[in-house]
Protein backbone atom coordinates (compact mmCIF):
# COMPACT_ATOMS: atom_id res chain seq x y z
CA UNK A 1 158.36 -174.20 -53.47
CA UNK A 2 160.48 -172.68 -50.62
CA UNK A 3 164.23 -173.23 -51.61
CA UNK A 4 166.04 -173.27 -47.83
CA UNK A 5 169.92 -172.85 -49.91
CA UNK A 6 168.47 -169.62 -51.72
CA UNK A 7 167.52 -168.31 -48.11
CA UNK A 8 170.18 -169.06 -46.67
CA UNK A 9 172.58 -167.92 -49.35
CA UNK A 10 170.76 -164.38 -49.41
CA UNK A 11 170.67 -164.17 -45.76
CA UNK A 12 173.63 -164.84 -43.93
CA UNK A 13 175.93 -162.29 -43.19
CA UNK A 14 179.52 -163.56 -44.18
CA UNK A 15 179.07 -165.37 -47.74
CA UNK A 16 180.70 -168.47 -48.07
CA UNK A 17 183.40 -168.85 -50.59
CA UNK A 18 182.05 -168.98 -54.22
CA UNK A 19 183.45 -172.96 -54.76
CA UNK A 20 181.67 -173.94 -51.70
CA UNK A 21 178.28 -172.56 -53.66
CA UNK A 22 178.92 -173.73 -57.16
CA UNK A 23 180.21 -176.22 -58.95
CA UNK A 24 183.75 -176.49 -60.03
CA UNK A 25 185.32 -179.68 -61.15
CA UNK A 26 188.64 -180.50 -58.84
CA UNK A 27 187.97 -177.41 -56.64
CA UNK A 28 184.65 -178.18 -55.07
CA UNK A 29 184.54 -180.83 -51.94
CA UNK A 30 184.59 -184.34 -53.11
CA UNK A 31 184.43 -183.44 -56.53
CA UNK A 32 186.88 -185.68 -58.07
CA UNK A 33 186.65 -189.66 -57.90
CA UNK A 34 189.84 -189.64 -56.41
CA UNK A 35 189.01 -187.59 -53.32
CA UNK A 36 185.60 -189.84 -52.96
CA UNK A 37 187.69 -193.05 -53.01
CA UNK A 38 190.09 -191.55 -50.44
CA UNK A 39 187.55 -189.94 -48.34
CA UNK A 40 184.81 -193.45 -48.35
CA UNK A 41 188.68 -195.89 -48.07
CA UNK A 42 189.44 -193.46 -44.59
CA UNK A 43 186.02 -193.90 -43.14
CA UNK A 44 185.79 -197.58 -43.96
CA UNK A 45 189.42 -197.76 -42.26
CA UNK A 46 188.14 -195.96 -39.20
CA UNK A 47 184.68 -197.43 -38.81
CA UNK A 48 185.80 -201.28 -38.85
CA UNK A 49 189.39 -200.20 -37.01
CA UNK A 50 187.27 -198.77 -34.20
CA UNK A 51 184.76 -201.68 -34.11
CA UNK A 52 187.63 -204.02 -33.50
CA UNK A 53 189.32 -201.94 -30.86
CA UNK A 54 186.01 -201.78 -29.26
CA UNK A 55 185.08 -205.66 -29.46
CA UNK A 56 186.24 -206.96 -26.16
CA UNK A 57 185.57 -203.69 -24.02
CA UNK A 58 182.58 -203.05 -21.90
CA UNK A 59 179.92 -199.81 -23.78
CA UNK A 60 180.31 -196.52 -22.56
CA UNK A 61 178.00 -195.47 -20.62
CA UNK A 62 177.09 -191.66 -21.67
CA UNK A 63 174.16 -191.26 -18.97
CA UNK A 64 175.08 -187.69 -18.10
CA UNK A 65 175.59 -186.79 -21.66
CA UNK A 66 171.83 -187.62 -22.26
CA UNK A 67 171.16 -186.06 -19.11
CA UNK A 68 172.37 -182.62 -20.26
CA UNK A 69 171.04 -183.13 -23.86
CA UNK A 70 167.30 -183.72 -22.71
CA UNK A 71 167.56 -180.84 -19.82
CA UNK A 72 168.50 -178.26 -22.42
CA UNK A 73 165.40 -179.50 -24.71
CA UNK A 74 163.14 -178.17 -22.00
C-alpha cells in the first residue's frame, strides 16, 4: 500500500527536524501527559470562553469569505 509520510519524507526539499519524524519521549509534540492535559485544559478554556462571549451577539456573517473561497475553486 502507498505510504503518503514515506513520500513525503523522501520528497520534500528541506527535511523536517528528526523529533518531528520519530518518536522521542518528552521531545516529540504532545508526547508527555502533561503537555496533553495542558494543551486539551487550553482548548476546553477557549472553546466554552468563546461560546459564552458569543451567546448574546448576532452570527457573523462571512458571505464574502465564501464568496472568494468558491471563486478560487473554479
Amino acid at each position: 500500500m502507498f505510504n503518503l509520510a514515506t513520500f513525503i519524507e523522501t520528497h520534500v526539499p528541506n527535511p523536517l527536524p528528526e523529533y518531528l519524524t520519530s518518536y522521542h519521549q518528552e521531545v516529540t509534540p504532545l508526547s508527555s501527559w502533561s503537555k496533553v492535559i495542558a494543551s486539551l485544559a487550553i482548548y476546553l478554556v477557549t472553546i466554552f470562553s468563546l461560546r459564552e462571549v458569543m451567546k448574546d451577539r448576532q452570527p457573523l456573517k462571512l458571505n464574502a469569505l465564501f464568496q472568494v473561497s468558491r471563486k478560487s475553486n473554479y
